[in-house]
Protein backbone atom coordinates (compact mmCIF):
# COMPACT_ATOMS: atom_id res chain seq x y z
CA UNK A 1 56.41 223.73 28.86
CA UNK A 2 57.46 220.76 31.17
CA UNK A 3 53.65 220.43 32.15
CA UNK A 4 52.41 220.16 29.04
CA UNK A 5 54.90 217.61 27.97
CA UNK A 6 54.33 215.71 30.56
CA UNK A 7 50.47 215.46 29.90
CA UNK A 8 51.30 214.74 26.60
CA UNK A 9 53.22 211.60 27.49
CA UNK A 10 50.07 210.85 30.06
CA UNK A 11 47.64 210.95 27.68
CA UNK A 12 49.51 208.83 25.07
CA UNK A 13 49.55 206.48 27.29
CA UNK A 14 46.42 206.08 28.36
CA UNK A 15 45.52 206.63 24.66
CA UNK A 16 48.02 203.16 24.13
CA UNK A 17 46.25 201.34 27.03
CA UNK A 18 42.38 202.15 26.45
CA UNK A 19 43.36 200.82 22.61
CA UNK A 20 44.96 197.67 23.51
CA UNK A 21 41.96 197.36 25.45
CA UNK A 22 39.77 197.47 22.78
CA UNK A 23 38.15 200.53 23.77
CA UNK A 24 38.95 203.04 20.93
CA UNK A 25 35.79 205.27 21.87
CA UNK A 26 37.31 205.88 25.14
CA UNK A 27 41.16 205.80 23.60
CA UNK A 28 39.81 209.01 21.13
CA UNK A 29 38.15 210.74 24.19
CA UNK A 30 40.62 211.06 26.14
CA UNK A 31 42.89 212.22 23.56
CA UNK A 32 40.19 215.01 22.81
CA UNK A 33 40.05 215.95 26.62
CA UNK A 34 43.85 216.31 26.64
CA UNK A 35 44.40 218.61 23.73
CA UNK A 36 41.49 220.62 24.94
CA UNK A 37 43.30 220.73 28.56
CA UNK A 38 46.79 221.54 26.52
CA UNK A 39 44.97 224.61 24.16
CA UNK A 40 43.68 226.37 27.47
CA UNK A 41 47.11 226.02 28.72
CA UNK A 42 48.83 227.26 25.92
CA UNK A 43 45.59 230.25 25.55
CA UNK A 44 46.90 231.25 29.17
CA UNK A 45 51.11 231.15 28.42
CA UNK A 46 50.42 233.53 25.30
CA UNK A 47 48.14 235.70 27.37
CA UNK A 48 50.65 236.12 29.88
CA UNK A 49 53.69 236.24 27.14
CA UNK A 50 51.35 239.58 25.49
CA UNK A 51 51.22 241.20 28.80
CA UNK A 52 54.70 241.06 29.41
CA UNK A 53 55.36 242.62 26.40
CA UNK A 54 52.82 245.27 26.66
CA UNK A 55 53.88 246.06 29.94
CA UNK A 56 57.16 246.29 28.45
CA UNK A 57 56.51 248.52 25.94
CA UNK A 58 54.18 250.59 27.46
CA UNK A 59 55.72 250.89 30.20
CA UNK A 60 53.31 250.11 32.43
């Protein structure tokens, strides 16, 4: 959860920076790349978070 704050907080301010730079192309970018970068993250937490609980269940 920490990590994906954190890259949050990265990327916004990069995202600030790139815009006062007067490079909004780049700005929207890198905003893209780091809410692809936070889905896979959040793809592999639930992944792990259902096999837990299937393991749990199902004793496994």
């Amino acid at each position: 959860m920490f990590q994906i704050a954190g890259i949050g907080i990265i990327i916004a301010m990069i995202h600030t920076v790139l815009k006062q730079m007067g490079k909004e192309d780049m700005a929207h970018w890198v905003t893209v790349i780091g809410f692809v970068v936070v889905l896979f993250m959040v793809v592999r937490m639930l992944d792990n978070l259902l096999q837990e609980i299937k393991s749990i269940f199902l004793f496994q």
